[in-house]
Protein backbone atom coordinates (compact mmCIF):
# COMPACT_ATOMS: atom_id res chain seq x y z
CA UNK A 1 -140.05 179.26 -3.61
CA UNK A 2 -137.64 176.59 -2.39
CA UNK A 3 -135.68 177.50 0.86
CA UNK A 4 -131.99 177.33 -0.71
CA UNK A 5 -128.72 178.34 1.03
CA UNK A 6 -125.19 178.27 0.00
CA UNK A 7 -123.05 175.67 1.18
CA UNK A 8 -120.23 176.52 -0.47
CA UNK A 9 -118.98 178.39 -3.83
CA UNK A 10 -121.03 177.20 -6.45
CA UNK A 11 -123.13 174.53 -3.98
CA UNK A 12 -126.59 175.25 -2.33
CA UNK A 13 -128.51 173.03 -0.43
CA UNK A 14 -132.24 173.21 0.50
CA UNK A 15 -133.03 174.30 4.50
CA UNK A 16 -135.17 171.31 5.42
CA UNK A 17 -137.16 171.08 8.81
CA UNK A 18 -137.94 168.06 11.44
CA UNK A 19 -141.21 167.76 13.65
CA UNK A 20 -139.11 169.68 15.80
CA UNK A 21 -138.87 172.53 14.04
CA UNK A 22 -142.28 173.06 14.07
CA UNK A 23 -145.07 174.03 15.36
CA UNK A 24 -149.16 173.95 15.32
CA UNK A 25 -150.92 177.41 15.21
CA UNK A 26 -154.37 177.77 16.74
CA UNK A 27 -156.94 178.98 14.87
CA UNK A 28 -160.19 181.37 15.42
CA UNK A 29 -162.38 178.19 16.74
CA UNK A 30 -162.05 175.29 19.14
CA UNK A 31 -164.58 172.30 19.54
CA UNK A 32 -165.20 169.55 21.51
CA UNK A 33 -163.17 166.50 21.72
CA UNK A 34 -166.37 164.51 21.52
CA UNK A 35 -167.13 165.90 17.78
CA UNK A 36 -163.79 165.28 16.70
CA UNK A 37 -163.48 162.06 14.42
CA UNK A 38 -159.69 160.50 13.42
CA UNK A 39 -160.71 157.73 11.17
CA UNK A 40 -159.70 157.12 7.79
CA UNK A 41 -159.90 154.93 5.20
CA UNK A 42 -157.38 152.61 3.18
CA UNK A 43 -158.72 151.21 0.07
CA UNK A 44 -161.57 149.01 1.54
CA UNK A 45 -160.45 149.13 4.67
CA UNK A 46 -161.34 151.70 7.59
CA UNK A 47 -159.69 152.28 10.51
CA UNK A 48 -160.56 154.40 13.90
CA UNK A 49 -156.69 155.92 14.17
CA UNK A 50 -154.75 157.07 12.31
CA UNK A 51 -152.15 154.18 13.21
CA UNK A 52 -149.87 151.39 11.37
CA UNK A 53 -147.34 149.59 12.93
CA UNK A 54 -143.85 150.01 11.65
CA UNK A 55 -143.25 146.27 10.68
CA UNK A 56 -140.41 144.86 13.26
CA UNK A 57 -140.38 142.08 15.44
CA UNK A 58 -139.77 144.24 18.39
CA UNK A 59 -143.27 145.32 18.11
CA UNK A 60 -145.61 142.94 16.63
CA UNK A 61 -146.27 139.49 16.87
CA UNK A 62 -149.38 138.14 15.37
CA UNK A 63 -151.05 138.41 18.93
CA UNK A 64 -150.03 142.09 18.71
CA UNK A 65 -151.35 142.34 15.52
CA UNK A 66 -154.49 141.57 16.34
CA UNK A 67 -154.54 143.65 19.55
CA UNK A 68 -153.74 146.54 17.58
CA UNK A 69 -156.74 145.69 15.05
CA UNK A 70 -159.37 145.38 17.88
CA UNK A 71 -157.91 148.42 19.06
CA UNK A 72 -158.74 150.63 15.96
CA UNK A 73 -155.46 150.16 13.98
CA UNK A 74 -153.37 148.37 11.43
CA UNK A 75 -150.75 145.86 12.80
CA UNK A 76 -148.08 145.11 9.98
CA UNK A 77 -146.36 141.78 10.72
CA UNK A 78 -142.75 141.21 9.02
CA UNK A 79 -143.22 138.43 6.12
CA UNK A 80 -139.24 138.39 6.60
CA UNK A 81 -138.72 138.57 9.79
CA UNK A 82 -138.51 135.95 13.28
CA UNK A 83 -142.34 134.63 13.10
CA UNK A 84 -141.25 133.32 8.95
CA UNK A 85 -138.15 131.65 10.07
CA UNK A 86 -138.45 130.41 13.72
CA UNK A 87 -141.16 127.86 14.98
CA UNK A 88 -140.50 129.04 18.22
CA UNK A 89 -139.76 132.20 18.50
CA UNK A 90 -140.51 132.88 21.84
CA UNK A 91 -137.48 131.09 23.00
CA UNK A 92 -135.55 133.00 19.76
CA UNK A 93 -136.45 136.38 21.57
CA UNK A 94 -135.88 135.47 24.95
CA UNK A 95 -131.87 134.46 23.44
CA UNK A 96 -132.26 137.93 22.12
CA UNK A 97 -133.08 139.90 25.16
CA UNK A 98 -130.84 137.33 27.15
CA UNK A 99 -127.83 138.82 25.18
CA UNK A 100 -129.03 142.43 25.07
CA UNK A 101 -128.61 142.14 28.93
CA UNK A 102 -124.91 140.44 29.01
CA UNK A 103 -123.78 142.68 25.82
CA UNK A 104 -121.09 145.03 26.07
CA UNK A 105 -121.96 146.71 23.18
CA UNK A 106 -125.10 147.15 20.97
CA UNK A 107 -122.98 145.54 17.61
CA UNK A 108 -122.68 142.28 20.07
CA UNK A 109 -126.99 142.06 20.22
CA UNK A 110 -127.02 143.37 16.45
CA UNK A 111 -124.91 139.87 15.59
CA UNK A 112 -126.92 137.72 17.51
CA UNK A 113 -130.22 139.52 15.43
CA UNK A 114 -128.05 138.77 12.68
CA UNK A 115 -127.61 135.16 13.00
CA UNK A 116 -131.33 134.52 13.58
CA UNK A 117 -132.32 135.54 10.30
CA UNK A 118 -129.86 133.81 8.77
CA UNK A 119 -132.28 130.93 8.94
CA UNK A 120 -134.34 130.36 5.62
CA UNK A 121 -137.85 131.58 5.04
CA UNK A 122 -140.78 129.13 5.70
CA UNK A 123 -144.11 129.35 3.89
CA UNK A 124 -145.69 127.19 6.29
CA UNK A 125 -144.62 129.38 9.26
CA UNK A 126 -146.18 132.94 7.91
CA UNK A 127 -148.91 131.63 6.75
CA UNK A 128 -149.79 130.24 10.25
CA UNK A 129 -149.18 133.44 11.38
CA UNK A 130 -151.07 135.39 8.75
CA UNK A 131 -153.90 132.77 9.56
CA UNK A 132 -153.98 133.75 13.15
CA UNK A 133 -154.39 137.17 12.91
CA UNK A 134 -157.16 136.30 10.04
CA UNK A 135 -159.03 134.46 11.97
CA UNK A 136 -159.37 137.26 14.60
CA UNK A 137 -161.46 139.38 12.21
CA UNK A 138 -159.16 142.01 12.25
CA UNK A 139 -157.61 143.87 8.88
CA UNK A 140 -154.09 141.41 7.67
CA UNK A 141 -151.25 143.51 6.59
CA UNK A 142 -147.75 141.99 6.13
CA UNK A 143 -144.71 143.84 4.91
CA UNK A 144 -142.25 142.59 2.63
CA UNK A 145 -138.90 144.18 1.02
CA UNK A 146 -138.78 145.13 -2.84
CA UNK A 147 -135.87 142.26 -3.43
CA UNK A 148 -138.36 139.36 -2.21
CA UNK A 149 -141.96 141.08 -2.84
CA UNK A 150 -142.46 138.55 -6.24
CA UNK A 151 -140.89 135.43 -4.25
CA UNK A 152 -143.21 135.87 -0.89
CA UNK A 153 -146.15 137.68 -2.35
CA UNK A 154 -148.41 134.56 -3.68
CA UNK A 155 -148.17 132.37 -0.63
CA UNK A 156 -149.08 135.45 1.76
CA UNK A 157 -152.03 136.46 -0.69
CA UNK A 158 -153.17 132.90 -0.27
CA UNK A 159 -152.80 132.61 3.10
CA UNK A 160 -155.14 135.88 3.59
CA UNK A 161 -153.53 138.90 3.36
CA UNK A 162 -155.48 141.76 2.39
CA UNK A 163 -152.61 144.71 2.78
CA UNK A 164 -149.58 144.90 1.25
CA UNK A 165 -147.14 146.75 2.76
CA UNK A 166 -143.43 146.58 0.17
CA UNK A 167 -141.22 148.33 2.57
CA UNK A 168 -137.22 149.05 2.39
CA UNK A 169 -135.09 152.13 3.47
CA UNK A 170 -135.70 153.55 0.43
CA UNK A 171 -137.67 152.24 -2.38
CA UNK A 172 -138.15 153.65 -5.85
CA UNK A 173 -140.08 152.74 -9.10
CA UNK A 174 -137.22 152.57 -11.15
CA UNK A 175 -134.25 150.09 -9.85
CA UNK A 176 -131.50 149.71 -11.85
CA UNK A 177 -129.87 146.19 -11.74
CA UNK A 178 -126.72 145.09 -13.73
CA UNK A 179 -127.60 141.74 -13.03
CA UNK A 180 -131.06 139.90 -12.05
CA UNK A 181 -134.33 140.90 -13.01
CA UNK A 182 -135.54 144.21 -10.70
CA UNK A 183 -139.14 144.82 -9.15
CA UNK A 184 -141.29 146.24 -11.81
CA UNK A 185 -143.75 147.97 -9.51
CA UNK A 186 -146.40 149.06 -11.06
CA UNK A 187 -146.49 145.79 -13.31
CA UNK A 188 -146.15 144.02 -9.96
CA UNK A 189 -149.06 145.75 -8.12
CA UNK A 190 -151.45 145.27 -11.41
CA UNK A 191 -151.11 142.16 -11.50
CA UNK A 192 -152.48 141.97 -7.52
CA UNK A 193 -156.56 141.69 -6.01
CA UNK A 194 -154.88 143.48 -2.89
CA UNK A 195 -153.95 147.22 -2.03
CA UNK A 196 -150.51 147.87 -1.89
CA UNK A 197 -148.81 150.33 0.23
CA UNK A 198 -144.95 150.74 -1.19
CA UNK A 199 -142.19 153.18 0.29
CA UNK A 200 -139.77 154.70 2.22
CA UNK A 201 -139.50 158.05 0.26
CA UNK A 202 -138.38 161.19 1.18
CA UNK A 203 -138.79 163.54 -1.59
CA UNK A 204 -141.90 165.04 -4.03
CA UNK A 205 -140.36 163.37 -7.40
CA UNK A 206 -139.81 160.12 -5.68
CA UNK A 207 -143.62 160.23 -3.72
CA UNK A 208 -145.26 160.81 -7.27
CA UNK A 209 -143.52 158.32 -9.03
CA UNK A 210 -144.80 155.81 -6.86
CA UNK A 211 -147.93 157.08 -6.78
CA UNK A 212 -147.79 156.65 -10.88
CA UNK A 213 -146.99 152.91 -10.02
CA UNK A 214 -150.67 152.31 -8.62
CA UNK A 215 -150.01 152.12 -5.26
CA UNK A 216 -152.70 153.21 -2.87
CA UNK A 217 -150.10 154.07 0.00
CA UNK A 218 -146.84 155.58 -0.01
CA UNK A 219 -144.15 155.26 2.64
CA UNK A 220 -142.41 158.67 4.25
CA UNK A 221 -139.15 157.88 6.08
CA UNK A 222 -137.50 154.43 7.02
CA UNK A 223 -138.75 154.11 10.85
CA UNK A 224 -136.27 156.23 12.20
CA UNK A 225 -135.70 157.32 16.12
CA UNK A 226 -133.13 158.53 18.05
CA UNK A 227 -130.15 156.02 19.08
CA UNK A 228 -132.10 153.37 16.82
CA UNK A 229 -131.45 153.87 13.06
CA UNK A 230 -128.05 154.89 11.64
CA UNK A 231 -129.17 155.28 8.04
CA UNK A 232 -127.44 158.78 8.20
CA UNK A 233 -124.55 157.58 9.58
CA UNK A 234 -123.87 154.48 7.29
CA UNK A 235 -124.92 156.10 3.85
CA UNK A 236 -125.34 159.64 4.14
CA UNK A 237 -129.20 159.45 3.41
CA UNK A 238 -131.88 161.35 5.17
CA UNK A 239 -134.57 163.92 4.87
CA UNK A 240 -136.09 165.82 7.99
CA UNK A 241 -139.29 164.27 8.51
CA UNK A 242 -141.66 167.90 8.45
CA UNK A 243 -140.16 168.74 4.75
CA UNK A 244 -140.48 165.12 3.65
CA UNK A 245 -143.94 164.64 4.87
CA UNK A 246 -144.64 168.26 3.11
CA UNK A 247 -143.17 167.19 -0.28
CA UNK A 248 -144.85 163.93 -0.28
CA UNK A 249 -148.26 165.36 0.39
CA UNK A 250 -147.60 168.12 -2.20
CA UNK A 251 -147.21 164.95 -4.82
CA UNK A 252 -150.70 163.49 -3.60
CA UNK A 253 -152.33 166.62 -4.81
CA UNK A 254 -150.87 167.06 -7.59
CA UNK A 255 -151.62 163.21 -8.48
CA UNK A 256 -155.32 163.93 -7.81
CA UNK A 257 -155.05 166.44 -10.12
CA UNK A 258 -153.30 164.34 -12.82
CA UNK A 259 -155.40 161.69 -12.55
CA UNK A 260 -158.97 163.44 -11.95
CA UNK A 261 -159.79 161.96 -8.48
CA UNK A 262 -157.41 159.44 -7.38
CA UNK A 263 -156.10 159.81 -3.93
CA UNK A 264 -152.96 158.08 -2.91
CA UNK A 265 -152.57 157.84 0.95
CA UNK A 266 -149.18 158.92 2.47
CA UNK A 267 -147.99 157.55 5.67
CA UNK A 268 -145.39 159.30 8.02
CA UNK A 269 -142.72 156.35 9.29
CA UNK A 270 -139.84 157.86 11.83
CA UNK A 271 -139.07 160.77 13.51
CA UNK A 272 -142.21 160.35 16.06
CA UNK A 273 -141.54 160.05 19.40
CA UNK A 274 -144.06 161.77 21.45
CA UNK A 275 -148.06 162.45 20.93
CA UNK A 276 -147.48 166.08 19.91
CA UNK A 277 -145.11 164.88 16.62
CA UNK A 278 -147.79 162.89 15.63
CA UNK A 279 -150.27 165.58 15.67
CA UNK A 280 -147.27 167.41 13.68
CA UNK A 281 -146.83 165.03 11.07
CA UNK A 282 -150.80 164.91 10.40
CA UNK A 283 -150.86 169.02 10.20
CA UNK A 284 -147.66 168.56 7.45
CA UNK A 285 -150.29 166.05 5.08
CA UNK A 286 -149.56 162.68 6.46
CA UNK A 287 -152.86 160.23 6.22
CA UNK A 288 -151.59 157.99 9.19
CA UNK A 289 -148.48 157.64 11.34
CA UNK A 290 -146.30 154.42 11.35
CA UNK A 291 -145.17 153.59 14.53
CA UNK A 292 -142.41 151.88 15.95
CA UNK A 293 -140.11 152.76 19.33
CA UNK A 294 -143.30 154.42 20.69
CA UNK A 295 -145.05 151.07 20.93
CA UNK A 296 -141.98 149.40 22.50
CA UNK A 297 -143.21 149.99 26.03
CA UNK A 298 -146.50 148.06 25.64
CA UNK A 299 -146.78 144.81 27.27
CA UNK A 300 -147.82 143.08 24.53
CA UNK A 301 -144.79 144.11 22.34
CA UNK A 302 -142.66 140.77 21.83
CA UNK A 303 -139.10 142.74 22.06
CA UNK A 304 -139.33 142.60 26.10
CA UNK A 305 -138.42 147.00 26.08
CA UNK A 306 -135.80 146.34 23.27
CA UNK A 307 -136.62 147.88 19.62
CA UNK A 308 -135.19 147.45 16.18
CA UNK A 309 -136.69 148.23 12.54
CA UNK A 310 -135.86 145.65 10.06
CA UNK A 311 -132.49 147.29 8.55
CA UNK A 312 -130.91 146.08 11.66
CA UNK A 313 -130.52 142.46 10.61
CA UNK A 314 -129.42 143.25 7.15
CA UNK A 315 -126.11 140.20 7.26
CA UNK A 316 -123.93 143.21 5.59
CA UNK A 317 -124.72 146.72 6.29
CA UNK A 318 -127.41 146.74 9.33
CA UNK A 319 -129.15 150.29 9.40
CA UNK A 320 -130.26 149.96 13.00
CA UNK A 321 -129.47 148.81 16.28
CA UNK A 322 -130.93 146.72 19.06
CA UNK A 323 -131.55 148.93 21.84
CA UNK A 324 -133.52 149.59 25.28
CA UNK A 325 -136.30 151.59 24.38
CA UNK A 326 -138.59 151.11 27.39
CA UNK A 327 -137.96 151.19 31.11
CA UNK A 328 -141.75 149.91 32.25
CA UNK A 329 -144.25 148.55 30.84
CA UNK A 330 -147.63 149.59 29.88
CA UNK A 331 -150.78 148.49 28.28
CA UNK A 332 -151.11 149.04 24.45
CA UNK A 333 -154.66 150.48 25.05
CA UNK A 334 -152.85 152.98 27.50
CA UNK A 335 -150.45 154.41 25.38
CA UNK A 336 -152.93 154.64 22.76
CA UNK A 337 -155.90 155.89 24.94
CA UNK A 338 -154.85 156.90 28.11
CA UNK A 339 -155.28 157.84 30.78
CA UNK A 340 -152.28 158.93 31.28
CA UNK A 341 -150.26 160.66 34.61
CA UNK A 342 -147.53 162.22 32.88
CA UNK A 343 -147.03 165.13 30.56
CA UNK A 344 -143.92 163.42 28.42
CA UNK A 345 -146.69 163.14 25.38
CA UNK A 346 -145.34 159.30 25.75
CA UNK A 347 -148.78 157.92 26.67
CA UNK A 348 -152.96 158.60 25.01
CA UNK A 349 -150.77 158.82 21.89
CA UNK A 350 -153.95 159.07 20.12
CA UNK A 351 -156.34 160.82 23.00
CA UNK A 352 -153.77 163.84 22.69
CA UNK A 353 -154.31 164.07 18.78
CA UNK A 354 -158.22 164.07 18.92
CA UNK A 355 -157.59 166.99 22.11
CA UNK A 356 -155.20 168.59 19.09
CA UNK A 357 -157.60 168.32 16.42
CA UNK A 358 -159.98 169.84 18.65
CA UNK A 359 -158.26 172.97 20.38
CA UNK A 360 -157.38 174.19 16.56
CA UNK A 361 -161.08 173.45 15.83
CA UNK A 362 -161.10 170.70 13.09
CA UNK A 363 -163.60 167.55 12.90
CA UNK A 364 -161.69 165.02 10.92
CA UNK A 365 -158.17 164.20 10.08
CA UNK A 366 -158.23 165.77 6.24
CA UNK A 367 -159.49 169.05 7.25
CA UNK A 368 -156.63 169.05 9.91
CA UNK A 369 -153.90 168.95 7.18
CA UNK A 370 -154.84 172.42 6.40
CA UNK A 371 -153.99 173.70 9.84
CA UNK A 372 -151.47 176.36 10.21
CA UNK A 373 -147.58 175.95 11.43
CA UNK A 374 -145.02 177.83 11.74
CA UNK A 375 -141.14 177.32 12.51
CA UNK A 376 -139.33 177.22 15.57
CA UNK A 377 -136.78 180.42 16.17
């Protein structure tokens, strides 16, 4: 029975809980770390953690893309973002960090993001950088926003892409246009060789209508983290991440069921800040994690310690800011894997979720969807 309390006369509103608010319940067995396996499996494609990059320059770079690969993950480079417009974007970050250190305020770094992808879009230039991470060996997954999916799509299936990830704030598959012809989705993602991994959603109806599109991923959340996205602030819009991650598995079951066998992956994208909230978001029904701010710290992360999602260089109505989201550096490997001297759940991001899986005694990622929570207070 949904959770619904009055707001007002006449006006209820469902209670809705973060990763937060919740928390992982033991249960009669534990097992070894060592027996404990958190791979899964997109489409073709298998993966040793449950991990995608949330797609933002801050974070990958088609050298981080591939680190991320070798490391057991899926790096998703922005078809939109510096790396498609800027033949030298090393110097086009450095500006960025330059001015993130002389700002006075964050809007003053957010205009300077803005400015840089006011350049056009070159083919050439993402297809180099889809190439690179191709010829690595690794898995190629590129994101691109519902508004430009049919204009970029072609030239990054021909340059090598095998995942594609269509990725806005919120996506849906119905838009309703006055003017211009909208995405069809699921005539869009027929008409592709390639999985295609669509969202953000935040609700059941939403989840299961893009499941109905074909998709064999769907989006929870926009990316979000505290002090970075403002999507709450600037339209109102947001779901806690534990009810959303909930709702959106509870539309991947009932798809199997619809369709007699066909499982449609969700993947949890904001609210994820230390290794126990990941664990969290897997015990709600979440397939994978899509990370962001966490992986600003690496060395390898192009932002320098500064981290953004894409919303943020929107020329209109930016949904993010540019801010300092590491104060030292660290290997990628070590905030995946360890080891790790502090007990901030910042670092074996992934170590910490096999020693979850294991101390509430489940083997594999699906069977830990079934463990128990409970709420907070």
């Amino acid at each position: 029975m949904r959770d619904l309390v009055e707001i007002g006369m006449g006006r209820t509103a469902r209670r809705a809980y973060e990763l937060d608010d919740i928390e992982i319940v033991p249960s009669r067995r534990t097992r070894s770390s060592k027996d404990v396996s958190t791979a899964w499996q997109l489409d073709a494609y298998r993966f040793e953690i449950p991990l995608v990059t949330h797609p933002t320059d801050a974070v990958v770079s088609p050298r981080t893309a591939v680190a991320v690969g070798e490391l057991g993950g899926l790096g998703v480079i922005n078809a939109e973002g510096l790396w498609a417009r800027h033949s030298n974007v090393d110097d086009v970050l450095f500006r960025l960090i330059e001015a993130a250190e002389e700002a006075n305020e964050a809007a003053d770094v957010t205009k300077v993001l803005q400015e840089l992808h006011s350049a056009p879009i070159q083919a050439d230039l993402i297809a180099q950088s889809v190439k690179e991470i191709r010829d690595s060996g690794v898995t190629v997954a590129a994101r691109v926003s519902p508004q430009r999916a049919a204009e970029l799509t072609p030239d990054l299936i021909a340059a090598g892409v095998e995942i594609l990830v269509v990725q806005g704030t919120i996506v849906s598959a119905e838009h309703v246009a006055r003017d211009g012809e909208p995405l069809n989705l699921k005539k869009f993602i027929e008409d592709l060789d390639v999985p295609v991994v669509a969202g953000g959603v935040h609700d059941y109806r939403t989840a299961m209508h893009l499941m109905r599109t074909g998709a064999a991923g769907v989006i929870v959340g926009y990316g979000y983290s505290s002090g970075v996205t403002s999507t709450d602030s600037v339209l109102g819009i947001g779901v806690p991440m534990a009810t959303a991650i909930v709702d959106a598995a509870a539309a991947r079951r009932d798809y199997l069921d619809e369709t007699g066998g066909r499982y449609v992956h969700v993947l949890a994208d904001g609210g994820m800040e230390t290794s126990g909230e990941i664990a969290k978001a897997i015990a709600c029904g979440a397939d994978a994690v899509m990370l962001g701010a966490p992986l600003a710290a690496a060395s390898e992360a192009p932002g320098g310690g500064l981290y953004w999602t894409a919303a943020a260089a929107h020329p209109s109505l930016p949904r993010s800011r540019v801010v300092p989201a590491a104060e030292s550096e660290v290997s990628l490997r070590e905030l995946l894997f360890g080891p790790s001297s502090d007990a901030d759940g910042t670092l074996n991001l992934f170590g910490a979720l096999r020693r979850a899986m294991a101390k509430t005694g489940y083997s594999d990622l699906k069977e830990f969807q079934k463990v128990g929570l409970t709420i907070r207070g």
